[in-house]
Structure formats: structure tokens, C-alpha cells
N, C-alpha and C. Protein backbone atom coordinates (compact mmCIF):
# COMPACT_ATOMS: atom_id res chain seq x y z
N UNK A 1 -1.10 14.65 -12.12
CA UNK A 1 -1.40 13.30 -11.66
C UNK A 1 -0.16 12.66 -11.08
N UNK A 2 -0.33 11.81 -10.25
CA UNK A 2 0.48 11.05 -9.24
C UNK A 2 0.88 10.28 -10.39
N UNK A 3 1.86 8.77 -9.61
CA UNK A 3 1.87 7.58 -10.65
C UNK A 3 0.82 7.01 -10.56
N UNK A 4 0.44 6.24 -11.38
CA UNK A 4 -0.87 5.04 -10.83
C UNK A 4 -0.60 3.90 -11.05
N UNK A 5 -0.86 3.32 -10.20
CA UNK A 5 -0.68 1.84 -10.35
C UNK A 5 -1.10 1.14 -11.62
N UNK A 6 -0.56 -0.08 -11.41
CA UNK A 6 -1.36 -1.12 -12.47
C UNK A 6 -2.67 -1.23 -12.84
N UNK A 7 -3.39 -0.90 -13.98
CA UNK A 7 -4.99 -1.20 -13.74
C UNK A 7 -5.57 0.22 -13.35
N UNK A 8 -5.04 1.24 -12.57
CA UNK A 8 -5.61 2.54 -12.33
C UNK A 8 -5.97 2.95 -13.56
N UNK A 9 -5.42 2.86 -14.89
CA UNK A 9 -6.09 3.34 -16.09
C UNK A 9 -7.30 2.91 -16.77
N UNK A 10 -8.22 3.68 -17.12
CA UNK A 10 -9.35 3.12 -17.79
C UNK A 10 -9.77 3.63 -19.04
N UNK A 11 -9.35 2.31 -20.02
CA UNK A 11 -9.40 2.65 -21.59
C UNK A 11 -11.14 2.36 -22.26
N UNK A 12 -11.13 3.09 -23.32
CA UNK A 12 -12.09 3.09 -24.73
C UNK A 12 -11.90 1.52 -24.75
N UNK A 13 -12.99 1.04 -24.80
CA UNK A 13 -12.84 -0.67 -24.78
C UNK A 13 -12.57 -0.72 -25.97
N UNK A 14 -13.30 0.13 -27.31
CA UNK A 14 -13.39 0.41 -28.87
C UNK A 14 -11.83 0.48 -29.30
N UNK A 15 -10.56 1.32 -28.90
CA UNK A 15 -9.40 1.65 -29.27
C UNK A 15 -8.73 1.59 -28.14
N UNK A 16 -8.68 1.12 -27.18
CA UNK A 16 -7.66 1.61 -26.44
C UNK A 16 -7.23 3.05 -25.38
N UNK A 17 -7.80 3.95 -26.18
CA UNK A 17 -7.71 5.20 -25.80
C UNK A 17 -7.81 5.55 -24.10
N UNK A 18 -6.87 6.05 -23.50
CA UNK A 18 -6.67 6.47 -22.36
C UNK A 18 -7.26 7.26 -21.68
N UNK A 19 -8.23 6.85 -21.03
CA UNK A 19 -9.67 7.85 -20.97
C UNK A 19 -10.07 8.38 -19.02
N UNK A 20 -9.15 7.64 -18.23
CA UNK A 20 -9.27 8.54 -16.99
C UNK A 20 -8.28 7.51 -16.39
N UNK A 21 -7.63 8.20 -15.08
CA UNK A 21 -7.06 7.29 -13.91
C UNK A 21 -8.33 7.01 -13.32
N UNK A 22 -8.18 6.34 -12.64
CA UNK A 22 -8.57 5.71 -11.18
C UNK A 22 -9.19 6.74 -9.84
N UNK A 23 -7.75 7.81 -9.98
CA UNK A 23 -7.76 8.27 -8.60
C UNK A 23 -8.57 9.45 -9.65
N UNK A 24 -9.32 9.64 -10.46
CA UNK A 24 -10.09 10.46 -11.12
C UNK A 24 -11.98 9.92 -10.33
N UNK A 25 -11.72 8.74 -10.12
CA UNK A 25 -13.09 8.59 -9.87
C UNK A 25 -13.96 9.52 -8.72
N UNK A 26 -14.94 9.97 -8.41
CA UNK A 26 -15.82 10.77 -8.29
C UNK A 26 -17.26 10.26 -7.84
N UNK A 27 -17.75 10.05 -6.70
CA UNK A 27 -18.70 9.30 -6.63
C UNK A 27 -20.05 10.66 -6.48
N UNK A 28 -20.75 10.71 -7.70
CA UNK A 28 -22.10 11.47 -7.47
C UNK A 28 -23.33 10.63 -7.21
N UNK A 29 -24.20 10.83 -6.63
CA UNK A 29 -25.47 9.79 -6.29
C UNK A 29 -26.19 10.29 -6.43
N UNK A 30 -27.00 9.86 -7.10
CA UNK A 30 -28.45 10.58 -7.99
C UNK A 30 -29.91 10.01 -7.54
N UNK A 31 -30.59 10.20 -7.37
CA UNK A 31 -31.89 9.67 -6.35
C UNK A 31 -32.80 9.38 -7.71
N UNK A 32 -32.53 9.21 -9.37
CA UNK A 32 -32.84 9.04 -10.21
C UNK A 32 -32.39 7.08 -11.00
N UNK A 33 -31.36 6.97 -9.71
CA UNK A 33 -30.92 5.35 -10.31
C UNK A 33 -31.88 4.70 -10.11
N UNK A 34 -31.86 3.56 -11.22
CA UNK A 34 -32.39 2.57 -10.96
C UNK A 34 -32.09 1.70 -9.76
N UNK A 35 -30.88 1.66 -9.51
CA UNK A 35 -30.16 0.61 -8.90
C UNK A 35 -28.18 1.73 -8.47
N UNK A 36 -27.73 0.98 -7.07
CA UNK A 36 -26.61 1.03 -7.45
C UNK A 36 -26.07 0.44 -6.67
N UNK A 37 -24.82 -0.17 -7.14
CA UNK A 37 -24.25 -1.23 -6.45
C UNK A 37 -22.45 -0.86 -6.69
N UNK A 38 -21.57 -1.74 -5.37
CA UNK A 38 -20.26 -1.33 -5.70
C UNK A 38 -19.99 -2.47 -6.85
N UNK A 39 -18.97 -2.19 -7.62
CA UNK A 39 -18.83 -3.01 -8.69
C UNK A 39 -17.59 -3.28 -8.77
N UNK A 40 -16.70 -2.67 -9.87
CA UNK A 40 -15.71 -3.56 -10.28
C UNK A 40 -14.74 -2.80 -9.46
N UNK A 41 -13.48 -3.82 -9.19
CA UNK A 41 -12.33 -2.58 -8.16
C UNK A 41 -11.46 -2.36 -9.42
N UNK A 42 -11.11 -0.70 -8.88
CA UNK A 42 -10.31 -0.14 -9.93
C UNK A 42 -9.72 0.61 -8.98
N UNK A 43 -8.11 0.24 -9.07
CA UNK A 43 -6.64 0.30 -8.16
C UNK A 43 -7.07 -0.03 -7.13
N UNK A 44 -7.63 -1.10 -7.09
CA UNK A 44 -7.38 -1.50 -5.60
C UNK A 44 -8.70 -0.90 -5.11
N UNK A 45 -9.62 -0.16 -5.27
CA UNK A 45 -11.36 0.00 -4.47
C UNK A 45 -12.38 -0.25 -5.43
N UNK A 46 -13.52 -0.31 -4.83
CA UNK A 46 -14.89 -0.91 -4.83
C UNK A 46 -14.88 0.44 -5.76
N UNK A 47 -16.05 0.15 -6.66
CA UNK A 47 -16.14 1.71 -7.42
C UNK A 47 -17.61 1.27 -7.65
N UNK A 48 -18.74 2.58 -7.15
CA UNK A 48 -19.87 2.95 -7.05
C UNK A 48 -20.53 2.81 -8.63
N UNK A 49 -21.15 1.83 -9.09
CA UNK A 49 -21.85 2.03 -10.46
C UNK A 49 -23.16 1.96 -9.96
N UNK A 50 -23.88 3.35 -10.82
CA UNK A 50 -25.51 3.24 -10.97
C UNK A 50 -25.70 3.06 -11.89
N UNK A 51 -27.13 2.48 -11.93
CA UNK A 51 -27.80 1.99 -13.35
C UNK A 51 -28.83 3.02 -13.75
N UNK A 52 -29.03 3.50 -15.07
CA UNK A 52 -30.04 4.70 -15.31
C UNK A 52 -30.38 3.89 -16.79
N UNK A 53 -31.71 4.53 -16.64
CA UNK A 53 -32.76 4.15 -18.13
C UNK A 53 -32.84 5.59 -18.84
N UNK A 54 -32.51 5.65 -20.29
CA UNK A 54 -32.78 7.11 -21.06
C UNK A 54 -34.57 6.68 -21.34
N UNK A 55 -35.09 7.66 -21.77
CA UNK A 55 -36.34 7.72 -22.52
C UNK A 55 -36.55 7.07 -22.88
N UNK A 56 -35.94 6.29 -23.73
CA UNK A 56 -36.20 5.19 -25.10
C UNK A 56 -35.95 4.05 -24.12
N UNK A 57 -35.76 4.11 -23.04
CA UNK A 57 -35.80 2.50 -22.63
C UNK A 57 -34.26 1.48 -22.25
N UNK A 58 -33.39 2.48 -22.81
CA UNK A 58 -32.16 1.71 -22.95
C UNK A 58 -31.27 2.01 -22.02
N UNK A 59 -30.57 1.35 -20.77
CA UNK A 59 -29.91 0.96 -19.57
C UNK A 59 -28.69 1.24 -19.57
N UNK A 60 -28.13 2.23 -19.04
CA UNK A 60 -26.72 2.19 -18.92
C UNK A 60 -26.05 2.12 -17.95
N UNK A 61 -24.75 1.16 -17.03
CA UNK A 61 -24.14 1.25 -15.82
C UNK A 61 -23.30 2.54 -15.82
N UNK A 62 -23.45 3.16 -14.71
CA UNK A 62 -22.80 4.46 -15.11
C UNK A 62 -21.77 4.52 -13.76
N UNK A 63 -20.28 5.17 -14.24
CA UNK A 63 -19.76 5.60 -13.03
C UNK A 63 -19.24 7.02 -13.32
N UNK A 64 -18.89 7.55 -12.17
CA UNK A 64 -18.89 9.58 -11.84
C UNK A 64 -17.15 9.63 -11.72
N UNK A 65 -17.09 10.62 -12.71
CA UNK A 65 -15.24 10.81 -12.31
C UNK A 65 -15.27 12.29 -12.24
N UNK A 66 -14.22 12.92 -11.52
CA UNK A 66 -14.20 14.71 -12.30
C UNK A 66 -13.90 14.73 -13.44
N UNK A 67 -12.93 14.32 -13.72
CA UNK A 67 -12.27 14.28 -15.60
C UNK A 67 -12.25 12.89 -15.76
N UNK A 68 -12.42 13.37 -17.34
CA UNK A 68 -11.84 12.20 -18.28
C UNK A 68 -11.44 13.06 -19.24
N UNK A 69 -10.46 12.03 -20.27
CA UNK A 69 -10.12 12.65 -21.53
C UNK A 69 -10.96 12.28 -22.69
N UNK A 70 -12.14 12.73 -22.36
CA UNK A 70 -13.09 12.57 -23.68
C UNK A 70 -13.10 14.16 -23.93
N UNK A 71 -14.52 13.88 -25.04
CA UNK A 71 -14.42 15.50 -26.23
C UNK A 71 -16.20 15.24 -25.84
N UNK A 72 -16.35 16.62 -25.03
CA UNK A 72 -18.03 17.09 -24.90
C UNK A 72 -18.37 17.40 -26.16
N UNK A 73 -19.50 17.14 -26.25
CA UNK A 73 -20.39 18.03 -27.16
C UNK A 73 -21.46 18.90 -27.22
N UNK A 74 -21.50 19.99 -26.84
CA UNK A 74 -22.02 21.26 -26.49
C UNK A 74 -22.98 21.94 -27.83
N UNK A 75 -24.41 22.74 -27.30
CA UNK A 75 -24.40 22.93 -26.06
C UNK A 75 -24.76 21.54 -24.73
N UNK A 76 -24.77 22.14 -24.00
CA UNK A 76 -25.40 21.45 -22.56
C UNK A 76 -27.31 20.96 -23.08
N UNK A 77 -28.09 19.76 -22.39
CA UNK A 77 -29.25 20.13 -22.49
C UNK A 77 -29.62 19.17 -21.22
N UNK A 78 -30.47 20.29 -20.62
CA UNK A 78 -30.86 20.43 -19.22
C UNK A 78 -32.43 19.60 -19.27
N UNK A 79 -32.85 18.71 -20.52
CA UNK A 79 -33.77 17.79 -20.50
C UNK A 79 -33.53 16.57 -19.77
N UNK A 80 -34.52 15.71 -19.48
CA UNK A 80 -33.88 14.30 -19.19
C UNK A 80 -32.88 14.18 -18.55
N UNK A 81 -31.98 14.87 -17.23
CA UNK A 81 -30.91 14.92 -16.96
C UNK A 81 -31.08 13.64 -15.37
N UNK A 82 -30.16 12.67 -15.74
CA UNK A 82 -30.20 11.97 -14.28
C UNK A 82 -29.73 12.49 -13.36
N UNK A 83 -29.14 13.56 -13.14
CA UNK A 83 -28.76 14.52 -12.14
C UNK A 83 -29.38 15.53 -12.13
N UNK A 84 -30.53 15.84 -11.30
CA UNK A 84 -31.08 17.30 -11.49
C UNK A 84 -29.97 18.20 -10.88
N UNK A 85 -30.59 19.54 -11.89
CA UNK A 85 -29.78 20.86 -11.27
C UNK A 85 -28.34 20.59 -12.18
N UNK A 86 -28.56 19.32 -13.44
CA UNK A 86 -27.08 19.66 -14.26
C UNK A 86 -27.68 19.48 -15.51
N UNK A 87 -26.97 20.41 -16.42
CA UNK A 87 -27.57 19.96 -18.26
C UNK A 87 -25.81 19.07 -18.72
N UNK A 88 -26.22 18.01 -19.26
CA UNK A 88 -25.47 16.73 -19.85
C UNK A 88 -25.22 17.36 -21.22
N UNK A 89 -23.95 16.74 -21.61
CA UNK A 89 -23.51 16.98 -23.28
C UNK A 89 -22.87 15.35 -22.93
N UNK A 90 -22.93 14.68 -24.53
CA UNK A 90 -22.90 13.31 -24.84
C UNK A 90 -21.13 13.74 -24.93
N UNK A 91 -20.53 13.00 -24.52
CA UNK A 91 -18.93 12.27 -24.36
C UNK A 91 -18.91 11.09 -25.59
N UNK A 92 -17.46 11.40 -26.21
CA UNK A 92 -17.39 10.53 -26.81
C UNK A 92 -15.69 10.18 -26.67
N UNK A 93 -14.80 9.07 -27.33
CA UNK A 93 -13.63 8.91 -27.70
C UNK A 93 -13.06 10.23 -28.69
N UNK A 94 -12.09 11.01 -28.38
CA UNK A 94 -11.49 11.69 -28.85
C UNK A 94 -10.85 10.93 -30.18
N UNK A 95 -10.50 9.84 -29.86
CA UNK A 95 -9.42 8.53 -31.10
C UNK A 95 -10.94 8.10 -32.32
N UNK A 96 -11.66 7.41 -31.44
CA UNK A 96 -12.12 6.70 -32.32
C UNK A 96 -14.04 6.85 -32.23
N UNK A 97 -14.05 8.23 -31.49
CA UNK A 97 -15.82 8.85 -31.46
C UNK A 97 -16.83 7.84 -31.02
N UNK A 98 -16.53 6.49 -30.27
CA UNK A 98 -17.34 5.82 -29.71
C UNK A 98 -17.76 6.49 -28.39
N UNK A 99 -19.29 6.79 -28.17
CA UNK A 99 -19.90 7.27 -27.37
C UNK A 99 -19.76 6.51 -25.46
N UNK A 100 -18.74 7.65 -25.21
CA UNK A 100 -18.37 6.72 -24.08
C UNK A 100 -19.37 7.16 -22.83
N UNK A 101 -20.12 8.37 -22.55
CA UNK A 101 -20.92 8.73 -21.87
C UNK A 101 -21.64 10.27 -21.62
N UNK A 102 -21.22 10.50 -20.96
CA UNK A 102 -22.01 12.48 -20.29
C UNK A 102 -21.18 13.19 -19.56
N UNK A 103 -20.64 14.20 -20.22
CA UNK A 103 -20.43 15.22 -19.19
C UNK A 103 -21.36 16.05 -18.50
N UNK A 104 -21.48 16.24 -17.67
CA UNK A 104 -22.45 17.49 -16.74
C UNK A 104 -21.95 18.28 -16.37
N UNK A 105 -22.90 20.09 -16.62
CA UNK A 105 -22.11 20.75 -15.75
C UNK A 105 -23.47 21.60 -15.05
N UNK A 106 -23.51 22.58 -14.41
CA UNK A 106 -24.68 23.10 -13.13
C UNK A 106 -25.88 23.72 -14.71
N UNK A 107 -26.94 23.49 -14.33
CA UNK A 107 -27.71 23.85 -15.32
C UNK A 107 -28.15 25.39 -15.87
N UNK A 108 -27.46 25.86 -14.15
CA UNK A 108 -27.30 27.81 -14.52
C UNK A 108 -26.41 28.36 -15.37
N UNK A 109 -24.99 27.29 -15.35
CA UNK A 109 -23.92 27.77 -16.36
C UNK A 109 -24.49 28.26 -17.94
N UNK A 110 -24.08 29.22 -18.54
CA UNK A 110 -24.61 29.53 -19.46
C UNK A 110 -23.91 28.48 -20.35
N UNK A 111 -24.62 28.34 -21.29
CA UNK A 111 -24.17 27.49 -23.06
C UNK A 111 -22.99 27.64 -23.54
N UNK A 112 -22.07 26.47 -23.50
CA UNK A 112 -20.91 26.92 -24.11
C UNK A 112 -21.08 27.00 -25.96
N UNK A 113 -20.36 27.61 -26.38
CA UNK A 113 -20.00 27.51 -28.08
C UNK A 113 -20.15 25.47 -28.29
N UNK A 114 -20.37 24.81 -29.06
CA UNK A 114 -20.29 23.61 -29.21
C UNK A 114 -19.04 22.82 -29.34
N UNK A 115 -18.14 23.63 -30.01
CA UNK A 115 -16.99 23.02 -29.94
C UNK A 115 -16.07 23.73 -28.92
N UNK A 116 -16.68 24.42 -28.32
CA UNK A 116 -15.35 24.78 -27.21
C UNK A 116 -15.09 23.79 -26.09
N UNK A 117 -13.99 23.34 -25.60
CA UNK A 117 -13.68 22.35 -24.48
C UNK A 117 -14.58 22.71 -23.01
N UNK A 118 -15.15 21.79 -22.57
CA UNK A 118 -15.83 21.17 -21.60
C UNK A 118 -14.79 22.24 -20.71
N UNK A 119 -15.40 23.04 -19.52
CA UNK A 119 -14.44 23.57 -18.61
C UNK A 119 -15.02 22.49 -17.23
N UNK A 120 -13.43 21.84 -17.08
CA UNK A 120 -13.23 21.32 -15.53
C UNK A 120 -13.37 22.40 -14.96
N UNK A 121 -13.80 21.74 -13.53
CA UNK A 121 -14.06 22.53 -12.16
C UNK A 121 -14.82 21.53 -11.20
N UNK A 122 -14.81 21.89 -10.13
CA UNK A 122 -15.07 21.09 -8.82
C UNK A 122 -16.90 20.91 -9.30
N UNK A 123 -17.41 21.91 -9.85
CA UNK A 123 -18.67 21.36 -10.21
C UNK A 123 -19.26 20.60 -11.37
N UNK A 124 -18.24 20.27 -12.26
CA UNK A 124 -18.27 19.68 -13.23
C UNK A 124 -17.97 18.35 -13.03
N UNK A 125 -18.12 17.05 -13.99
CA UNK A 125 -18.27 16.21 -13.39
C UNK A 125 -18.93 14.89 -15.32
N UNK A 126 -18.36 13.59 -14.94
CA UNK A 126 -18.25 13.01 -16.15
C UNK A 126 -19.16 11.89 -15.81
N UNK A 127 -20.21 11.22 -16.64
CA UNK A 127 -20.52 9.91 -16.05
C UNK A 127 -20.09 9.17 -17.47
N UNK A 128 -19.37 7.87 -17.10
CA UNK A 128 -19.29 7.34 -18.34
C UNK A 128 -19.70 5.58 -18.09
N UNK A 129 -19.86 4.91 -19.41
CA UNK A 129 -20.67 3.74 -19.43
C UNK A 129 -19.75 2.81 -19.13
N UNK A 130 -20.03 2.26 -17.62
CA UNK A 130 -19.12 0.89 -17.90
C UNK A 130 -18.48 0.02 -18.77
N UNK A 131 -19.99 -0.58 -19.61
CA UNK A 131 -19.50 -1.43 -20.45
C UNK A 131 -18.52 -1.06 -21.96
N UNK A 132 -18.36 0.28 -21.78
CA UNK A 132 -17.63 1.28 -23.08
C UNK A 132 -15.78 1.15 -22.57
N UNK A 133 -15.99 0.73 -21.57
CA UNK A 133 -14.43 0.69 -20.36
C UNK A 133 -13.96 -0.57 -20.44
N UNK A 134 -12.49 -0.25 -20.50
CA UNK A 134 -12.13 -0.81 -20.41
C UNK A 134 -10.77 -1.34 -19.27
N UNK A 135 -10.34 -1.53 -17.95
CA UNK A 135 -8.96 -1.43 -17.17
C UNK A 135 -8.01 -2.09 -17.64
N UNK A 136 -6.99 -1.52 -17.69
CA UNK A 136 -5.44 -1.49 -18.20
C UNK A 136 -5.23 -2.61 -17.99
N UNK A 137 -5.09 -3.25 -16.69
CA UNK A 137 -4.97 -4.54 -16.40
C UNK A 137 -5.33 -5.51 -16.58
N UNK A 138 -6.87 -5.47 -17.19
CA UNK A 138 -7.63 -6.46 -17.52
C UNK A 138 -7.02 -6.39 -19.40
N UNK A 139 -6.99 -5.55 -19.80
CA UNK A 139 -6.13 -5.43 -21.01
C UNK A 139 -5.01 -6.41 -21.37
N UNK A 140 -4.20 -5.74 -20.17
CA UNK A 140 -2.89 -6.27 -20.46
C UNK A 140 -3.34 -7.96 -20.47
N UNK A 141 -3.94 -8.76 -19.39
CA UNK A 141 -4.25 -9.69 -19.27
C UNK A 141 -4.87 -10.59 -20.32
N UNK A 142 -5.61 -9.89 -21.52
CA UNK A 142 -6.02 -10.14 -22.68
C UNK A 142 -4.71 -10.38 -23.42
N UNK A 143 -3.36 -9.48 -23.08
CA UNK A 143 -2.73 -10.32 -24.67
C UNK A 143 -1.50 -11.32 -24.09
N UNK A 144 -2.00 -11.44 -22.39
CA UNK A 144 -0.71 -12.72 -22.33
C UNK A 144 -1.31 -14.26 -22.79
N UNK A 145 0.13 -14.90 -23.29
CA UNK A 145 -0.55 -16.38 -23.80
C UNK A 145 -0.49 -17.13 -22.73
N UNK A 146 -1.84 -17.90 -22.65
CA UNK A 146 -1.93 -18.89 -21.30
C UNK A 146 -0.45 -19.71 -21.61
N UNK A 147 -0.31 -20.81 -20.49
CA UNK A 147 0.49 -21.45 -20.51
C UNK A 147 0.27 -22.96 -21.17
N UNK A 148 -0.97 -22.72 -21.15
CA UNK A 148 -1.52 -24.12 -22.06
C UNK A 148 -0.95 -24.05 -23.36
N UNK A 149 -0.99 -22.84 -24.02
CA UNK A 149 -0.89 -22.53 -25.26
C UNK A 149 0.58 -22.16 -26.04
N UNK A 150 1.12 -22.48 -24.51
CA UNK A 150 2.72 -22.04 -25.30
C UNK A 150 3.69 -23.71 -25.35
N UNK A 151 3.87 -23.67 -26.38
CA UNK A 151 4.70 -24.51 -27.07
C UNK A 151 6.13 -25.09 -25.95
């Protein structure tokens, strides 16, 4: 990885945890969204969030990176997948196991072992939940004291 700017990092809203750059983002488009719209800028661009409904009804804003530093959980299952032609394993925080989203990988790949690491590759590919995110910058911005408030 390059340097990244201010804000290029995007943390575990839950801990903190350092969970992708910026220049990681990845735009996949799925003909399964509900909706998608550009959303929040992260380093400086517009970043592509779709909206998807699971089974049960429940809505998640989703954005596409190649990596993140989450922990898959394997095997793959090629049900319910908002990307056809990929089987999803649930992503979580490596720190603190809050369910941050999905890895995908091609649905021909055979089954990995469950705990073996997620293999990157150009066809692999992460969607994780907006609202689970958190940017560095908007962070940092959380622990300065206004100026109202300083003595």
C-alpha cells in the first residue's frame, strides 16, 4: 500500500479496528440492489453504496472493496447470494467479531477448510456494511473539543 491520506482509512465503528484503505475500494454492481446511490466521499471520491434486503427482510448499505482486514468464515454458501455466480462467507472484526459484512468468492471455487484464510485474488472481492464503518477522519473529528467547550 501507498500512503493514504487523511480519512482514506476505514475503521470497525464497534473498536476501532483498521479494516481497509480507501484506495481498496472496488466498485461491483449487482442487478440484485435495491437501490444505489454515490454516497459518502472516502479520500477525496464519491463511493458507490448499494442497498440489498437478506431473506428475513433486513437492509443493508453495502460497499465492494478487493480486501479488507476482516476474518471470513468458511465454507462459502452459494444460497441467497446478491451477486450471482459468487458463494458469500459472513466477515466479521478480527478485534472485536462485530459482523462487518461478506466476503465473496466465484461459486465454482471449491470449499475452503472453515478456518483457513479467505484467498485474495482479482476475483475475490468484500462487501461490507456501511453503517458497521467507520472513516478515520470522521473519528479523529469525534475526539477534538469544540471551541465552545474549552475553557
Amino acid at each position: 500500500h501507498g500512503p493514504s491520506g487523511a480519512g482514506d482509512l476505514l475503521l470497525c465503528r464497534a473498536c476501532g479496528h483498521e479494516v481497509a484503505l480507501g484506495s481498496d475500494l472496488k466498485f461491483v454492481a449487482s442487478g440484485l440492489a435495491l437501490a444505489q446511490r454515490n454516497g459518502t466521499a472516502v479520500g477525496g471520491r464519491r463511493v458507490p453504496v448499494q442497498l440489498f434486503q437478506n431473506p428475513h427482510g433486513s437492509r443493508f448499505r453495502v460497499v465492494t472493496l478487493r480486501r479488507a482486514a476482516v476474518r471470513r468464515h468458511w465454507p462459502a454458501d452459494g444460497h441467497f447470494s446478491w451477486f450471482p455466480g459468487y458463494s458469500w462467507t459472513v466477515a466479521t472484526c478480527p478485534r472485536c467479531h462485530t459482523h462487518l459484512g461478506w466476503g465473496f468468492q466465484p461459486s465454482d471455487w471449491p470449499d475452503r477448510v472453515s478456518d483457513r484464510e479467505f484467498e485474495d485474488s482479482e476475483q475475490t472481492f468484500v462487501g461490507l456494511i456501511v453503517d458497521k464503518l467507520l472513516q478515520e477522519n470522521f473519528a479523529a473529528s469525534l475526539l477534538l473539543t469544540p471551541k465552545t467547550f474549552q475553557s
